[in-house]
Protein backbone atom coordinates (compact mmCIF):
# COMPACT_ATOMS: atom_id res chain seq x y z
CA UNK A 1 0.00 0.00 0.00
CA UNK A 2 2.60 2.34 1.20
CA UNK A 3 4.74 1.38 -2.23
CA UNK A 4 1.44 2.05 -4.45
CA UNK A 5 0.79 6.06 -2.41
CA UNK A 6 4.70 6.62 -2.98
CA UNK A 7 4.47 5.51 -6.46
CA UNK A 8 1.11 7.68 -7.18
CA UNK A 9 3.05 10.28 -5.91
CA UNK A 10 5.83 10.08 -8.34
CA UNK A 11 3.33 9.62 -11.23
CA UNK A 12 1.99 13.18 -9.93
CA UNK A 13 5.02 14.66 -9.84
CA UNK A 14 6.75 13.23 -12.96
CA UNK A 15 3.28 13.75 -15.29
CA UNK A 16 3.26 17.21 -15.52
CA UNK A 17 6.84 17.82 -15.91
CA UNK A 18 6.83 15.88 -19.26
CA UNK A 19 3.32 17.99 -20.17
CA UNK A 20 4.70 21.41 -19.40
CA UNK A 21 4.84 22.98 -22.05
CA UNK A 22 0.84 21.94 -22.80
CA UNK A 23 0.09 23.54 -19.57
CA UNK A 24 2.27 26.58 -19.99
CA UNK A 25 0.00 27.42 -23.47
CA UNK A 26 -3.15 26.77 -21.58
CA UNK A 27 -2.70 29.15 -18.66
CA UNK A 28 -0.79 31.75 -20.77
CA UNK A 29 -2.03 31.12 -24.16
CA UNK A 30 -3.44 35.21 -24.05
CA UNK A 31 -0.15 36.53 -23.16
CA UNK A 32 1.59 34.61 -26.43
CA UNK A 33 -1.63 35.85 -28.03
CA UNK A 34 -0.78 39.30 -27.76
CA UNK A 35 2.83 38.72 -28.58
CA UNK A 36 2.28 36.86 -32.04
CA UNK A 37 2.01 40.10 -34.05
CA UNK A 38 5.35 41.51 -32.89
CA UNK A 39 7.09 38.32 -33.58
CA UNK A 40 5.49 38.05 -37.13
CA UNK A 41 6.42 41.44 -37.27
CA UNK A 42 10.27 40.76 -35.96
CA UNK A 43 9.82 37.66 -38.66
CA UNK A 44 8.90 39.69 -41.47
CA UNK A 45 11.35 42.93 -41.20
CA UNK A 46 14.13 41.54 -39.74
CA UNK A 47 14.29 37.74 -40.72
CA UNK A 48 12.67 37.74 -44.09
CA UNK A 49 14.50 40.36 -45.49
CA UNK A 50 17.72 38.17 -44.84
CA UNK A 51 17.36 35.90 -47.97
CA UNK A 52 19.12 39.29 -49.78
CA UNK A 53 22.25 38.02 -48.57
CA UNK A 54 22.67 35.83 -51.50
CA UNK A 55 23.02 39.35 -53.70
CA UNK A 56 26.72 39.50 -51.69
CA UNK A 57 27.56 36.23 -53.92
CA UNK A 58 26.33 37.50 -57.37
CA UNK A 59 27.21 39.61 -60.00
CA UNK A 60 23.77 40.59 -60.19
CA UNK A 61 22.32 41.62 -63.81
CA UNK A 62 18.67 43.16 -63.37
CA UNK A 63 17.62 41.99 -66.49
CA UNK A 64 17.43 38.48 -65.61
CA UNK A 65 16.73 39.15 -61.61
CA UNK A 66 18.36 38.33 -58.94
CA UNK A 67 17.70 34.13 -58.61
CA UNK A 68 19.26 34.11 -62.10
CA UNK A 69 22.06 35.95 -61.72
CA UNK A 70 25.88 34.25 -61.65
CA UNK A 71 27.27 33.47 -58.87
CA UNK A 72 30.87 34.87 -57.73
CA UNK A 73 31.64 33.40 -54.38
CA UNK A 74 33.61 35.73 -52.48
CA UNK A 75 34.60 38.08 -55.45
CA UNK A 76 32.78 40.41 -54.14
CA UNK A 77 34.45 40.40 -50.54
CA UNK A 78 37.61 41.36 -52.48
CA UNK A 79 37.13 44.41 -53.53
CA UNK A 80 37.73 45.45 -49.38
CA UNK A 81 41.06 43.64 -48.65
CA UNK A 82 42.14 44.33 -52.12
CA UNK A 83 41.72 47.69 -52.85
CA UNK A 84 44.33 50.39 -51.89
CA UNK A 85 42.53 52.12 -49.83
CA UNK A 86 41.40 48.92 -47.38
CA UNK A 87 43.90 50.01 -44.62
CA UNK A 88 42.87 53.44 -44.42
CA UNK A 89 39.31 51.96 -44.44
CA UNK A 90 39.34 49.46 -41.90
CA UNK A 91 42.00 51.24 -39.69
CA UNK A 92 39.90 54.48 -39.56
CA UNK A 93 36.54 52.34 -39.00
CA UNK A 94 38.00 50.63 -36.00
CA UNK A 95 40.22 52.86 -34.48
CA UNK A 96 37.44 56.03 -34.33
CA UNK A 97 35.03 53.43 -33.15
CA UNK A 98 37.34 52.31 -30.46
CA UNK A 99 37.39 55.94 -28.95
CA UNK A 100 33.65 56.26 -29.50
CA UNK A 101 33.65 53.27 -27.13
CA UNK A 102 36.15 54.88 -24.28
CA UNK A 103 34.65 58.04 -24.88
CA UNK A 104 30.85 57.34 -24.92
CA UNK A 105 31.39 55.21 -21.20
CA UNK A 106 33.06 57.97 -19.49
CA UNK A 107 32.20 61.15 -20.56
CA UNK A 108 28.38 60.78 -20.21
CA UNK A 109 29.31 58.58 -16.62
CA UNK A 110 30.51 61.87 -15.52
CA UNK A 111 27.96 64.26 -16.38
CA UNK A 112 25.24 61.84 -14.89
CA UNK A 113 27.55 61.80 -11.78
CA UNK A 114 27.44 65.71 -11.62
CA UNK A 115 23.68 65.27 -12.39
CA UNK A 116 22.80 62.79 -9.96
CA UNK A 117 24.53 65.32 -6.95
CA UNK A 118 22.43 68.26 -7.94
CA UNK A 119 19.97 68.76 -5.26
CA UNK A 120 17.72 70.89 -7.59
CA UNK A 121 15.65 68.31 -9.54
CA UNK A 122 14.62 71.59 -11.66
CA UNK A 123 17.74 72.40 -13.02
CA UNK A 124 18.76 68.71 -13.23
CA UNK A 125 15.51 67.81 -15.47
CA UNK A 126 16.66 71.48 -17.20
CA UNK A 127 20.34 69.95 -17.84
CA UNK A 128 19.47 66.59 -19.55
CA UNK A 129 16.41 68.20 -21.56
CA UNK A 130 19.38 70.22 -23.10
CA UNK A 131 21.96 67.88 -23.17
CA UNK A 132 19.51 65.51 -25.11
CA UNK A 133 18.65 67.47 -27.52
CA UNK A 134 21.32 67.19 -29.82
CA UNK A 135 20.54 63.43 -29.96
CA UNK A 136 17.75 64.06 -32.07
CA UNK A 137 19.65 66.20 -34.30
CA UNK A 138 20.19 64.47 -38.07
CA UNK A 139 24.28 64.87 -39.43
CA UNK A 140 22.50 66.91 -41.91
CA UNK A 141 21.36 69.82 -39.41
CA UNK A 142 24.74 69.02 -36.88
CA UNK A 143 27.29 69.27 -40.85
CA UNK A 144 25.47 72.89 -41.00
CA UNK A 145 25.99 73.98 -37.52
CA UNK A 146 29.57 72.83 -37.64
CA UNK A 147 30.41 74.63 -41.23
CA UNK A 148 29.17 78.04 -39.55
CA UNK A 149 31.70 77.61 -37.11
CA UNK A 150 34.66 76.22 -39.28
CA UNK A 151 33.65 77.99 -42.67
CA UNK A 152 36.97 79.32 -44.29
CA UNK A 153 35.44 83.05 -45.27
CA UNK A 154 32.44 83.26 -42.32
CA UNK A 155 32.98 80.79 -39.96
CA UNK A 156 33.20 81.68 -36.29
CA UNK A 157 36.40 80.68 -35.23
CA UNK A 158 38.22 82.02 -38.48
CA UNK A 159 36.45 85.32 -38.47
CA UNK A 160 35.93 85.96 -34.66
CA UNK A 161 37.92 84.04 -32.26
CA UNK A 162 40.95 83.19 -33.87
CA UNK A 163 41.51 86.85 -34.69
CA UNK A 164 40.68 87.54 -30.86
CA UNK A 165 43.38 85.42 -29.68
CA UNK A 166 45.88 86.43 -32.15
CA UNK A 167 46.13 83.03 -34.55
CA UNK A 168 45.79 82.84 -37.87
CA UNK A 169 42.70 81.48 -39.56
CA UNK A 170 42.45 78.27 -40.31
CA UNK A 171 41.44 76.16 -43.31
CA UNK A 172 39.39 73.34 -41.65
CA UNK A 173 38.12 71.67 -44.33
CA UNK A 174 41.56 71.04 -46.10
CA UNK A 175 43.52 70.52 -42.51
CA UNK A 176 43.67 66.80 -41.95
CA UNK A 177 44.90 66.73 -38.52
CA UNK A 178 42.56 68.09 -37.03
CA UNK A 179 39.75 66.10 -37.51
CA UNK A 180 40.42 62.92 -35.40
CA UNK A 181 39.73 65.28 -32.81
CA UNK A 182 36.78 66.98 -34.36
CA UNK A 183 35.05 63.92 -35.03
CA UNK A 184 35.18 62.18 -31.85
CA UNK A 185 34.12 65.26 -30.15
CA UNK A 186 30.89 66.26 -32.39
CA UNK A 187 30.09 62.23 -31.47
CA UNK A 188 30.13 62.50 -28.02
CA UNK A 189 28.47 65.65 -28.13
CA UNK A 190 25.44 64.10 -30.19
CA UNK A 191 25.26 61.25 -28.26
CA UNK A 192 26.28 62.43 -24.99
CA UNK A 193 22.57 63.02 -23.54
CA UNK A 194 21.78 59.29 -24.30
CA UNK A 195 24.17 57.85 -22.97
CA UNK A 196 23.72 59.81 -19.56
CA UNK A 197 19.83 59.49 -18.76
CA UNK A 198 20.61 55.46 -19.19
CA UNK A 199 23.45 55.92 -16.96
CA UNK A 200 21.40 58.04 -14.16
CA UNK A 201 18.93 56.00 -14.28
CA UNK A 202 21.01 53.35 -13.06
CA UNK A 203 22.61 55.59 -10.75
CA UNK A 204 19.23 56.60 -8.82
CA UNK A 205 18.41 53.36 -8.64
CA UNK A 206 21.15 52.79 -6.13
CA UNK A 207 19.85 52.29 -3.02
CA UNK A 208 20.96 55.47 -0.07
CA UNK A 209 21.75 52.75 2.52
CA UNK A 210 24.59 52.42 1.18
CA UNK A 211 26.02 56.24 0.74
CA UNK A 212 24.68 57.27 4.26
CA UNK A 213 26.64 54.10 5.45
CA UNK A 214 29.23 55.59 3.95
CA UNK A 215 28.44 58.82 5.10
CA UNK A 216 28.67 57.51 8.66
CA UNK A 217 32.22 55.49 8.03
CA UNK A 218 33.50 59.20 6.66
CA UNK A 219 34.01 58.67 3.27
CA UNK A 220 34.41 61.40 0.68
CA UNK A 221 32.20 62.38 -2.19
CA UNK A 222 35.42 60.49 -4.22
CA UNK A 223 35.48 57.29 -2.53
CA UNK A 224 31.51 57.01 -2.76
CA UNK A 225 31.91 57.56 -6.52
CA UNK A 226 34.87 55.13 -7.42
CA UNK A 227 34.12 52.57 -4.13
CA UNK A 228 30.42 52.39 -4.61
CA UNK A 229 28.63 54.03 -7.82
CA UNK A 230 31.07 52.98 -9.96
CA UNK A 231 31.22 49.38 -8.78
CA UNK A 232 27.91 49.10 -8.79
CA UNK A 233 27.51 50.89 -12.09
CA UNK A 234 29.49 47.55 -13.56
CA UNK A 235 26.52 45.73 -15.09
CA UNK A 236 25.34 48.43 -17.02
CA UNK A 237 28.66 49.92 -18.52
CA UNK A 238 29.63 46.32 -19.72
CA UNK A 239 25.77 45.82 -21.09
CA UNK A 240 26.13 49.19 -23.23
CA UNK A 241 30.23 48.62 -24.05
CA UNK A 242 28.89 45.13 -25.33
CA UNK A 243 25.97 46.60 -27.46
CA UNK A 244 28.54 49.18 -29.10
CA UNK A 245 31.47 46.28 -29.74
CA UNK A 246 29.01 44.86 -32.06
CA UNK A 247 28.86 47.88 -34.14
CA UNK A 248 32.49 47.71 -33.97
CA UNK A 249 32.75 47.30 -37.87
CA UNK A 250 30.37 49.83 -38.83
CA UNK A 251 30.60 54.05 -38.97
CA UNK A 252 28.26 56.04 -38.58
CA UNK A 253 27.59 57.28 -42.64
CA UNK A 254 26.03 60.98 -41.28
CA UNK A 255 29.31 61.89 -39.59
CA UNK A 256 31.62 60.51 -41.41
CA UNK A 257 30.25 61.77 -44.64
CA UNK A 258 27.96 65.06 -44.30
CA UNK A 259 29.89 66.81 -41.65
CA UNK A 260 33.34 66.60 -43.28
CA UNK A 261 31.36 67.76 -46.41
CA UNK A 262 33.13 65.48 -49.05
CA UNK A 263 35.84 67.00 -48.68
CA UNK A 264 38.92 64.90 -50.92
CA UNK A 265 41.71 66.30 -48.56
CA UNK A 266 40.37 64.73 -45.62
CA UNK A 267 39.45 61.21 -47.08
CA UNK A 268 42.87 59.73 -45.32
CA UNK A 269 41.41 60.39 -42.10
CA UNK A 270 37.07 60.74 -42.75
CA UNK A 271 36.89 57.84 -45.25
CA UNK A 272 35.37 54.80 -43.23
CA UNK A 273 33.94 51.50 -44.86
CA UNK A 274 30.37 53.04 -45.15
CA UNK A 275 31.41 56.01 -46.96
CA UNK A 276 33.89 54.29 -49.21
CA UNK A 277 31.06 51.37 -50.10
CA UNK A 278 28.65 53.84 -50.74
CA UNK A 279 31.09 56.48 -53.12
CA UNK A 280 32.25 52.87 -54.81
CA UNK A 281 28.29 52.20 -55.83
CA UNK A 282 28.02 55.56 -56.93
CA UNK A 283 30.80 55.15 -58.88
CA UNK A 284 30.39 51.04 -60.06
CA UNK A 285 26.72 50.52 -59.35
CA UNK A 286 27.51 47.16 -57.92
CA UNK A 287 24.85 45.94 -56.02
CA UNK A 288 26.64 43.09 -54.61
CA UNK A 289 29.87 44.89 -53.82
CA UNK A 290 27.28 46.68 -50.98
CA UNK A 291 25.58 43.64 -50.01
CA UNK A 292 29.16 42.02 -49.51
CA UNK A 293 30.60 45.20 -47.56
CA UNK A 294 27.05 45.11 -44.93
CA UNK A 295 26.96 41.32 -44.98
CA UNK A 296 31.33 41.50 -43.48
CA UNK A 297 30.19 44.12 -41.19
CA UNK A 298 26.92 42.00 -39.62
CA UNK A 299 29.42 38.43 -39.39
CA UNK A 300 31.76 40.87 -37.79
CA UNK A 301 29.82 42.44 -35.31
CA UNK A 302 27.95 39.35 -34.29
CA UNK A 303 31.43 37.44 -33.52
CA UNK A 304 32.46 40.17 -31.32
CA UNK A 305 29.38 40.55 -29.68
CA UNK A 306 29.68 36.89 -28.64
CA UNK A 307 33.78 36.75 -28.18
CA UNK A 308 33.17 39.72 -25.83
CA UNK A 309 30.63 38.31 -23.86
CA UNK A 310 32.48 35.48 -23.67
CA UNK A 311 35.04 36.73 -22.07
CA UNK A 312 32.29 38.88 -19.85
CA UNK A 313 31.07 35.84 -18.77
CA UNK A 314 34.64 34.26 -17.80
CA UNK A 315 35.62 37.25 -15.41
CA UNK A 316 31.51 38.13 -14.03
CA UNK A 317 28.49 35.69 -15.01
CA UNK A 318 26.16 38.44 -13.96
CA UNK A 319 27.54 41.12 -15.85
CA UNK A 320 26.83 39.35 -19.40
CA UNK A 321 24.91 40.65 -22.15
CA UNK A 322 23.40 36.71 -22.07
């Protein structure tokens, strides 16, 4: 008797574990319900769409459509590593991204630090209102707004405060070495305001126990910021470094080519892979040399993405991206 109760028992337990999935779509069939049109949706723009990669393998001749159209292989992959111009390319493409990276974690971590000690919520809702503002600013608007400062005949600093401080003006536009600096700095500019409400956010949701323990132990404003927010801030900063690795391979195609303004001088240190695919399909009108340039720069970015977490998850499990 007792082995027949102990054995029901087990039955009960054991049945619905091999039925759980039935159960889960009976109790929470509504929820899925109300998720099935973003997933066909995720299905249909982001999924469907992929079947274009096979344009990166063809030569393709819109006369006879795509499906017809030779094959290449990886001829059109070549035209990257090949060309002369593929080290400028792929050195300024990962190189400005890399400081985009450094600069885009700690510049914004220190205005929401400023932000977060501001004991007038006013001004502090004032200050990111303003500071995001130029997020929502197109390259086209931001390549204006920087030509009225840097304009040879009119601009600002050539007509105004150059002249104040005694320099001569300054032909930006034909000056290469200046713009590794410009660029990184209209970028973090732009982006600046994002990157800071995510990051105070996460700072606010600290909890005060721990700076008014702090507090009580004596510990500066400087120790609470590198012993506890920044600690603490960990998750987050690897979460958004992570998200921006994978982009790694890819510029940004406003900055890169509207605010230097096509400018030929400056192509040794503006050009990018974006800006040099897109000028060589001007120029060509290769479809496939595009498809092969976007398709690199996906593979690319998702092996990073991965590698990086990877390593993520070797140091911190918790800190991962997944």
């Amino acid at each position: 008797m007792a082995k027949a109760s102990a054995q029901t028992v087990t039955d009960a337990i054991v049945k619905p574990r091999k039925l759980t999935w039935k159960l889960i779509l009976r109790h929470y069939w509504m929820f899925y319900a109300m998720m099935l049109p973003g997933v066909i949706l995720l299905l249909f723009n982001n999924y469907v769409p992929m079947a274009g990669i096979i344009i990166a393998f063809k030569t393709v001749n819109y006369e006879i459509g795509i499906l017809r159209s030779p094959w290449v292989g990886f001829n059109n992959f070549d035209f990257l590593f090949k060309s002369p111009d593929s080290y400028i390319i792929i050195r300024n493409t990962l190189l400005y991204n890399s400081l985009f990276i450094l600069l885009n974690m700690t510049v914004p971590l220190a205005f929401a630090i400023i932000l977060n000690e501001l004991k007038n919520r006013f001004l502090s809702k004032t200050y990111q209102t303003i500071m995001f503002l130029p997020y929502f600013l197109s390259y086209i608007v931001i390549s204006y707004l920087v030509y009225a400062f840097m304009s040879d005949e009119h601009g600002y600093f050539n007509e105004t405060l150059l002249p104040a401080l005694g320099l001569e003006p300054v032909r930006w536009y034909f000056t290469q070495e200046v713009w590794p600096f410009i660029l990184p700095l209209i970028n973090t500019w732009k982006g600046m305001g994002y990157f800071t409400v995510i990051y105070l956010a996460a700072i606010i949701g600290i909890d005060d126990e721990y700076y008014e323990a702090a507090t009580i132990d004596g510990a500066s404003k400087w120790q609470q910021i590198t012993r506890i927010t920044i600690p603490l801030l960990k998750p987050i900063l690897t979460i958004m470094t992570l998200l921006q690795i994978g982009r790694i391979f890819n510029a940004d195609f406003g900055l890169f080519f509207q605010v230097p303004r096509e400018s030929g001088v400056l192509f040794p240190v503006t050009n990018v892979i974006d800006t040099y695919v897109y000028r060589t399909f001007l120029t060509v009108g290769d479809i496939g040399l595009s498809s092969a340039a976007g398709l690199l720069q996906s593979v690319v970015g998702f092996v990073l993405v991965f590698l990086s977490n990877w390593v993520v998850r070797r140091f911190n499990r918790e800190n991962a991206l997944f």
